[in-house]
N, C-alpha and C. Protein backbone atom coordinates (compact mmCIF):
# COMPACT_ATOMS: atom_id res chain seq x y z
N UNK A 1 84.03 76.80 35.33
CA UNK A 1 84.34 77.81 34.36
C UNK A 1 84.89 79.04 35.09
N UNK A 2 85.57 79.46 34.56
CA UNK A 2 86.84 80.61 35.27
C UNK A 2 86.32 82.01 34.47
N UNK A 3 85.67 83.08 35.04
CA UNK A 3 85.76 84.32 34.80
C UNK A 3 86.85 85.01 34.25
N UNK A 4 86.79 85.78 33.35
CA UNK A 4 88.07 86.12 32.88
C UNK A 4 88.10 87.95 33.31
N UNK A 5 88.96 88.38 33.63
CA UNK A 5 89.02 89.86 34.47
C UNK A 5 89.68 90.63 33.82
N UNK A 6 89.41 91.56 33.38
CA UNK A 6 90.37 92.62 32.95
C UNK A 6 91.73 92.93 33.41
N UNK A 7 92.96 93.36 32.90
CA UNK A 7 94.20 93.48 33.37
C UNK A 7 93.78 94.56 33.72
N UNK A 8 94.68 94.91 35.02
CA UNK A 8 94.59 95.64 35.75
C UNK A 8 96.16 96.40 35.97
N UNK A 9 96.24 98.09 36.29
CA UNK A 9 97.53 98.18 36.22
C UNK A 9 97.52 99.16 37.81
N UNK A 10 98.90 99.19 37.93
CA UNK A 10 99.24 99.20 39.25
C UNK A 10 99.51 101.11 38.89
N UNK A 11 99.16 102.50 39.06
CA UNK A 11 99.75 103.59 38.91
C UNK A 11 100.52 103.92 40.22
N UNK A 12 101.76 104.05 40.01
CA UNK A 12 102.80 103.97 41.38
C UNK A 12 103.31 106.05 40.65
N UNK A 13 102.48 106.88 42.26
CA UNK A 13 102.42 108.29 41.85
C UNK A 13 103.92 108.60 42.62
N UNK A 14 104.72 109.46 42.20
CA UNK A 14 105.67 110.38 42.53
C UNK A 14 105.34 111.44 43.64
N UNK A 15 105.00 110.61 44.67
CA UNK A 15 104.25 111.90 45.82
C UNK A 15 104.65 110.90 46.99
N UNK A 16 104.50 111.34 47.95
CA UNK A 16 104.91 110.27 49.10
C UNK A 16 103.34 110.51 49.58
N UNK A 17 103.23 109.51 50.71
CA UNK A 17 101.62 109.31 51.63
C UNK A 17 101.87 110.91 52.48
N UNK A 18 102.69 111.50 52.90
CA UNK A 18 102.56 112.37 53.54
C UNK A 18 102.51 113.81 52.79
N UNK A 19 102.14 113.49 51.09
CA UNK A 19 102.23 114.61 50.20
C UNK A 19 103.47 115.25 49.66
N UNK A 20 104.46 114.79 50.06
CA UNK A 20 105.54 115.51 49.36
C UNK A 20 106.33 115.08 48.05
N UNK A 21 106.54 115.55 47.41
CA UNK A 21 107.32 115.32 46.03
C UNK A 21 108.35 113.97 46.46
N UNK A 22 108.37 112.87 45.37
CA UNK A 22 109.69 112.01 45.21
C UNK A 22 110.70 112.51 44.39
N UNK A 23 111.73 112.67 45.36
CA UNK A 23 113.24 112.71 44.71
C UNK A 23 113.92 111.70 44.53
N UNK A 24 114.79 111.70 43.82
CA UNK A 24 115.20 112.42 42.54
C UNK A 24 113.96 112.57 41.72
N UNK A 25 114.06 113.53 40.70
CA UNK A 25 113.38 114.14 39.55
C UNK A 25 113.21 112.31 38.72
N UNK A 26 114.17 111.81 38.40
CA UNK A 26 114.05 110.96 37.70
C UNK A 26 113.21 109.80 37.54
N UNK A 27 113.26 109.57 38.53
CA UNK A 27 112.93 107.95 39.61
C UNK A 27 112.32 107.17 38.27
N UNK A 28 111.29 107.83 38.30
CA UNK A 28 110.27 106.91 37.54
C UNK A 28 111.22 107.07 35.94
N UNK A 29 111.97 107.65 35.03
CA UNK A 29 112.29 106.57 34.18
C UNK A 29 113.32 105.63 34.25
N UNK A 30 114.13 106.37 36.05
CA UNK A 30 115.29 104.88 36.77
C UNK A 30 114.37 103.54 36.91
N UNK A 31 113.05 103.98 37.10
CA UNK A 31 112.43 102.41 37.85
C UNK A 31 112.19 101.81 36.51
N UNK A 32 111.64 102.65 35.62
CA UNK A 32 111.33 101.44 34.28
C UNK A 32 111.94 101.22 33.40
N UNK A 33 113.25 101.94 33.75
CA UNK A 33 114.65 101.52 33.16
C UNK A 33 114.84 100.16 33.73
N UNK A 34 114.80 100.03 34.83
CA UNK A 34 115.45 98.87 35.51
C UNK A 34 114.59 97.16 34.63
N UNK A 35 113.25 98.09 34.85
CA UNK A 35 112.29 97.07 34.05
C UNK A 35 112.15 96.93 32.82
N UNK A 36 113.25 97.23 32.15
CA UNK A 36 113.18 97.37 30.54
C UNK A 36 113.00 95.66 29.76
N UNK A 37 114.26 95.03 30.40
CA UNK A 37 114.12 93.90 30.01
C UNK A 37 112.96 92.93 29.75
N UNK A 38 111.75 93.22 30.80
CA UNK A 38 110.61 92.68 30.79
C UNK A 38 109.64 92.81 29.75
N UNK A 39 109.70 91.81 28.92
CA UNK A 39 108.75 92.14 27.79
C UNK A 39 108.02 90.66 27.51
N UNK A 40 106.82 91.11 26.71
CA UNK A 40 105.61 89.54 26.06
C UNK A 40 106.54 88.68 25.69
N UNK A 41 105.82 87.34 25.70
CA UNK A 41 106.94 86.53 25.01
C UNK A 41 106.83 86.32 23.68
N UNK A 42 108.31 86.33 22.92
CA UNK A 42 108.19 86.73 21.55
C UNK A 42 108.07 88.30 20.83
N UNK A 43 108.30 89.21 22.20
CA UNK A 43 108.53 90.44 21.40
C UNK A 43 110.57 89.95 21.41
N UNK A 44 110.59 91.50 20.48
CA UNK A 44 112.11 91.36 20.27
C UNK A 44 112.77 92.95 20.99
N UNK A 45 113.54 92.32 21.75
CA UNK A 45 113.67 93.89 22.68
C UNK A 45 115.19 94.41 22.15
N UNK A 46 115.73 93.72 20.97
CA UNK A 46 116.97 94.04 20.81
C UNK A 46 117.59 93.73 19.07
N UNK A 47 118.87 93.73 19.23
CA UNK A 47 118.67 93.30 17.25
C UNK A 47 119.45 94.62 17.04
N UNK A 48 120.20 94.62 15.46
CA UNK A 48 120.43 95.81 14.73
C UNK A 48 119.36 96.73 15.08
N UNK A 49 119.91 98.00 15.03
CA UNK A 49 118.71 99.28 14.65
C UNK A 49 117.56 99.33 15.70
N UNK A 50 117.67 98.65 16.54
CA UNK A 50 116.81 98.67 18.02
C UNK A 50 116.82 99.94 18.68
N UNK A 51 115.85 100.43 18.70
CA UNK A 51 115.69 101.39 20.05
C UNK A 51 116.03 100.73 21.65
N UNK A 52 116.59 101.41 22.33
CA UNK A 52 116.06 100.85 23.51
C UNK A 52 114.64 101.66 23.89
N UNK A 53 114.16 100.92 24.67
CA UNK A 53 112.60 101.26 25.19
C UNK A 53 112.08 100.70 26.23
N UNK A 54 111.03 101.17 26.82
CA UNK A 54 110.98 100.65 28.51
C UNK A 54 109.86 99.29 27.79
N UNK A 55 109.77 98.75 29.03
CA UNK A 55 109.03 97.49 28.70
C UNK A 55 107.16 97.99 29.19
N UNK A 56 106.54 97.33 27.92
CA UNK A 56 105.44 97.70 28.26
C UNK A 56 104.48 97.37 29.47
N UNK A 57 104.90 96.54 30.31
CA UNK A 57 105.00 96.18 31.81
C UNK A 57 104.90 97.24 32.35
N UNK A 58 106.13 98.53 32.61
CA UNK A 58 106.49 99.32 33.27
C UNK A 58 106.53 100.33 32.59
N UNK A 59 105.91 101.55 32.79
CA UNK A 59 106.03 102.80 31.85
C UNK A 59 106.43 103.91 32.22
N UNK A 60 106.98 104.91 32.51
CA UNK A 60 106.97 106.53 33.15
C UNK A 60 106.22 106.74 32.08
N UNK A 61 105.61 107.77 33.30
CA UNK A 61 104.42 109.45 32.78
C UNK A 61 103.93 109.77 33.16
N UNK A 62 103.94 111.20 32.90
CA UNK A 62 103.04 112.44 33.79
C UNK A 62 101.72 112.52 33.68
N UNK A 63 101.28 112.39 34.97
CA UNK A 63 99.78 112.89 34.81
C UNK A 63 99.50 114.27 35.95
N UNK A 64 99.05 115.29 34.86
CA UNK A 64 99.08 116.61 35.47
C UNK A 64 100.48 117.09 35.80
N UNK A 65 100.77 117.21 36.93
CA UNK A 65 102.51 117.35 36.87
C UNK A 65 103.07 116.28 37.74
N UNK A 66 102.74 115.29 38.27
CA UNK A 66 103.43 114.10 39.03
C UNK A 66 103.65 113.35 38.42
N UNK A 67 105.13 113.11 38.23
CA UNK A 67 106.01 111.91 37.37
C UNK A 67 104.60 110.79 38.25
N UNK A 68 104.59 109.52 37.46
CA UNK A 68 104.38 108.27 37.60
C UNK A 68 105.43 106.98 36.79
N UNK A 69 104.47 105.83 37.55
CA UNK A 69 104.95 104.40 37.04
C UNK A 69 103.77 103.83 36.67
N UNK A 70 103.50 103.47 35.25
CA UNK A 70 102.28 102.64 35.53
C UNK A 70 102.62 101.24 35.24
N UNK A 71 102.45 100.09 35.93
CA UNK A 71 102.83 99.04 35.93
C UNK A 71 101.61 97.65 35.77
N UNK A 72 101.84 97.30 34.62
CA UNK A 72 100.72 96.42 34.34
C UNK A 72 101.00 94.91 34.93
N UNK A 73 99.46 94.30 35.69
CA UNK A 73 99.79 93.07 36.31
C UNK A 73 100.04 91.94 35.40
N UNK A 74 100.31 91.80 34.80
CA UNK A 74 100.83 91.35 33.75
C UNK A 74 102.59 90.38 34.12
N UNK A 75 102.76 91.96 34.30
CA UNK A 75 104.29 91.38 35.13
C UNK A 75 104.31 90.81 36.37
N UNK A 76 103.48 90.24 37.02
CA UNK A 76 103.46 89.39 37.97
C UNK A 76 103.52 88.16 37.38
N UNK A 77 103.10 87.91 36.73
CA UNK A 77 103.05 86.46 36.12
C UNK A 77 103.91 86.11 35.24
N UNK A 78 104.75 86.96 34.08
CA UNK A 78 106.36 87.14 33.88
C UNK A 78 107.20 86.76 34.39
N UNK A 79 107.09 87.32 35.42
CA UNK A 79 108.46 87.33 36.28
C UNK A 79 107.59 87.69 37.69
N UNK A 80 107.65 86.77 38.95
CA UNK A 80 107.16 87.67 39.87
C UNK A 80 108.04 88.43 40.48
N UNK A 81 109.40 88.28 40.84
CA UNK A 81 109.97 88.92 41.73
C UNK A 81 110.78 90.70 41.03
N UNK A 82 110.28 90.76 39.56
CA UNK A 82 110.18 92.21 39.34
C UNK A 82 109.38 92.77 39.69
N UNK A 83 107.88 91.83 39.83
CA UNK A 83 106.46 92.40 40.53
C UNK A 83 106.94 93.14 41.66
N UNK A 84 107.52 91.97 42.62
CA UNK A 84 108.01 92.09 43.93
C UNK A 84 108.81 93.59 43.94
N UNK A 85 109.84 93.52 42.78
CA UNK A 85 110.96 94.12 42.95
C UNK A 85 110.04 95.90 43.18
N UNK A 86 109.04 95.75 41.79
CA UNK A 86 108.12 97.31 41.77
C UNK A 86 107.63 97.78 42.58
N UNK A 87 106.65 97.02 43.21
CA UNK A 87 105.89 97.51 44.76
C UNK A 87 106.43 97.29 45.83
N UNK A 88 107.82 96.45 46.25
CA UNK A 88 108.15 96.93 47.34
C UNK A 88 108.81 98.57 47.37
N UNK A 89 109.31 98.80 45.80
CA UNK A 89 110.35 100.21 45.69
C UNK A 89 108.89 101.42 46.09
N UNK A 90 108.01 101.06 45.60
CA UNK A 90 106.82 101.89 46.03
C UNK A 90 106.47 102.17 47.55
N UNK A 91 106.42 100.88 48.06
CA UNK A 91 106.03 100.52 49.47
C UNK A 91 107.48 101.03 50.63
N UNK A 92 108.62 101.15 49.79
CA UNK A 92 109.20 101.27 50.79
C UNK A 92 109.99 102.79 50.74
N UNK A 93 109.54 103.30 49.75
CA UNK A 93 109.83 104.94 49.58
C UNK A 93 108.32 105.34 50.20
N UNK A 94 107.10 104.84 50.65
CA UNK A 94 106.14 105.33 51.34
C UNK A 94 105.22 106.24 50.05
N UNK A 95 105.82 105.42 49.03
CA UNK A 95 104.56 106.47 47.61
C UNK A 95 102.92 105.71 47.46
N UNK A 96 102.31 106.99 47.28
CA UNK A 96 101.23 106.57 46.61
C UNK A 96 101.07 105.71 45.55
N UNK A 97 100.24 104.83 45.55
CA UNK A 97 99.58 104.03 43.96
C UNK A 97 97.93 103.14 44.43
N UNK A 98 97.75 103.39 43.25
CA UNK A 98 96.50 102.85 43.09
C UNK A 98 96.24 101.78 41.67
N UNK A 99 95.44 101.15 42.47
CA UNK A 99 94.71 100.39 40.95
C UNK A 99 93.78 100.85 40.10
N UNK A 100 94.26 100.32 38.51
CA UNK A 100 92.83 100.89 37.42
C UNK A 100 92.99 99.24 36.70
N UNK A 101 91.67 99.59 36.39
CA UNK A 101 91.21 98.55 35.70
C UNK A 101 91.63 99.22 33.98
N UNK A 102 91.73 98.20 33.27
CA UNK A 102 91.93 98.41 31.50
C UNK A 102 90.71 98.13 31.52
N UNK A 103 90.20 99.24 30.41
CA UNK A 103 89.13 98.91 29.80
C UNK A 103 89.49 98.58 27.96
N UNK A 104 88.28 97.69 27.56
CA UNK A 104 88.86 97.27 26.14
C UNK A 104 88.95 98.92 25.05
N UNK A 105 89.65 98.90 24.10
CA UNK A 105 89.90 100.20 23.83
C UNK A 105 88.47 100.52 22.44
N UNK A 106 87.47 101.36 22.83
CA UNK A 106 86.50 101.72 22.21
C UNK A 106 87.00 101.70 20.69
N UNK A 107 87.83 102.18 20.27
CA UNK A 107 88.54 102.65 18.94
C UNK A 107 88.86 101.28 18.11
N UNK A 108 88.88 100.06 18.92
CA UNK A 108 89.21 99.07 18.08
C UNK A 108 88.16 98.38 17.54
N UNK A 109 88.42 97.97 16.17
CA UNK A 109 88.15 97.45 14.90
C UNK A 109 86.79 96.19 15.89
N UNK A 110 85.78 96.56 15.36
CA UNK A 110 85.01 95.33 15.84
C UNK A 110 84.89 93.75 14.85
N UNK A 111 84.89 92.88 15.31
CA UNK A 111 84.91 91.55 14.58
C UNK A 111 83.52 91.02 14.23
């Protein structure tokens, strides 16, 4: 019998290991631009009257004032080599990230 684990997401911070700001300003909604395409299977990412929108995989947002990426593991198993593609762009600009665990969301409807 197989334990089942909470998804876990990857927060990739806009700071480098040696503390300094990532440039460009943008990055993080270039990176989850790039990852837009990546979506559940059976969502619909396109169609008349579509927004575009980042994929819920990959997100920009600020926490406090440092742009982020938060990137759910999720997309490893999608697609791995966008996995690949995310944390090497992390790993090789020398940025901070860390792991969080999802917790189930208190607010939802109990069965």
């Amino acid at each position: 019998m197989t334990k089942h684990h909470p998804p876990r997401e990857i927060i990739i911070q806009g700071i480098t290991r040696d503390g300094r700001t990532f440039r460009p300003s943008d990055w993080a909604e270039r990176l989850a631009g790039a990852m837009s395409s990546f979506r559940p299977r059976g969502s619909s990412a396109g169609g008349i009257g579509a927004a575009i929108g980042y994929s819920p995989y990959c997100i920009p947002k600020v926490f406090g004032n440092t742009k982020c990426v938060v990137v759910n593991e999720a997309l490893r198993d999608l697609e791995p080599m966008a996995w690949d593609f995310v944390m090497n762009f992390a790993r090789d600009n020398d940025l901070q990230f860390a792991e969080v665990c999802l917790l189930p969301d208190a607010a939802a409807p109990k069965r």
